[in-house]
Protein backbone atom coordinates (compact mmCIF):
# COMPACT_ATOMS: atom_id res chain seq x y z
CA UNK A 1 0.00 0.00 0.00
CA UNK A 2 3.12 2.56 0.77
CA UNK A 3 4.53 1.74 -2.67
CA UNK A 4 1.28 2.86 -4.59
CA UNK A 5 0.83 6.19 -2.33
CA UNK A 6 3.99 7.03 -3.30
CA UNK A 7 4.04 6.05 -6.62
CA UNK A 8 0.90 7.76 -7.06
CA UNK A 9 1.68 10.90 -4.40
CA UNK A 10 5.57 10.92 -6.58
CA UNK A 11 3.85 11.32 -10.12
CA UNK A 12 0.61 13.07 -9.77
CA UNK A 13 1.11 15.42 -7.14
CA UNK A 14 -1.82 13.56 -4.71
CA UNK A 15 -2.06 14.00 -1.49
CA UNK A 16 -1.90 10.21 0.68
CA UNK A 17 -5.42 11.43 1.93
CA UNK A 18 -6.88 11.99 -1.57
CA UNK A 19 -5.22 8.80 -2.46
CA UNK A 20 -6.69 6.65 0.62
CA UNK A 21 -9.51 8.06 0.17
CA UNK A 22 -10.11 6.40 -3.63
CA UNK A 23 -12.14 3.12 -3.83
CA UNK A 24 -9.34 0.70 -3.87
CA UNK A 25 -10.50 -0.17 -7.74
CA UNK A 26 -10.23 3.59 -8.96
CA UNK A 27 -6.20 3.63 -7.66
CA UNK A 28 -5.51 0.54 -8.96
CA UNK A 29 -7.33 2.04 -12.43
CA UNK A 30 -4.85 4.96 -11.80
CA UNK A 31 -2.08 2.69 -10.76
CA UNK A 32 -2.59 0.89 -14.42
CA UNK A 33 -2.82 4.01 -16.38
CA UNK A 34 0.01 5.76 -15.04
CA UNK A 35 2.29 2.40 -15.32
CA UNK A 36 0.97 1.72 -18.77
CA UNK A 37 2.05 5.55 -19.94
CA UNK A 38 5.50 5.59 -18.15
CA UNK A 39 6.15 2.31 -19.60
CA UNK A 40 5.19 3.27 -23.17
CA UNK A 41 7.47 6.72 -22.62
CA UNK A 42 10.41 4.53 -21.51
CA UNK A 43 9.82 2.50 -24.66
CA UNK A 44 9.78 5.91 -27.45
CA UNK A 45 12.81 6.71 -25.50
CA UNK A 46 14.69 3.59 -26.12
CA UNK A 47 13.55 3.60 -29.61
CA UNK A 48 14.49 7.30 -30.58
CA UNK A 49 18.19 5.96 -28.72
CA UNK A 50 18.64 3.48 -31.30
CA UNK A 51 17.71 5.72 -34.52
């Protein structure tokens, strides 16, 4: 639970008692998201290295 307040807290600027206070489904929807776009950043990074 620490990890994803401060993964969430680290990257969108949320307080930990906006983030406790989501439905545990809605932060792990934002957990998702926010993983999925990071994730697809790292990846045009890695490509535009190897141009």
């Amino acid at each position: 639970m620490r990890r994803e307040v401060f993964f969430l807290a680290y990257h969108l600027s949320w307080g930990v008692e906006e983030i406790l206070g989501l439905p545990t489904e809605e932060r792990w929807h934002y957990l998702r998201q926010l993983t999925e776009q990071l994730e697809s950043e790292q990846d045009e990074i890695a490509a535009a290295r190897r141009r």
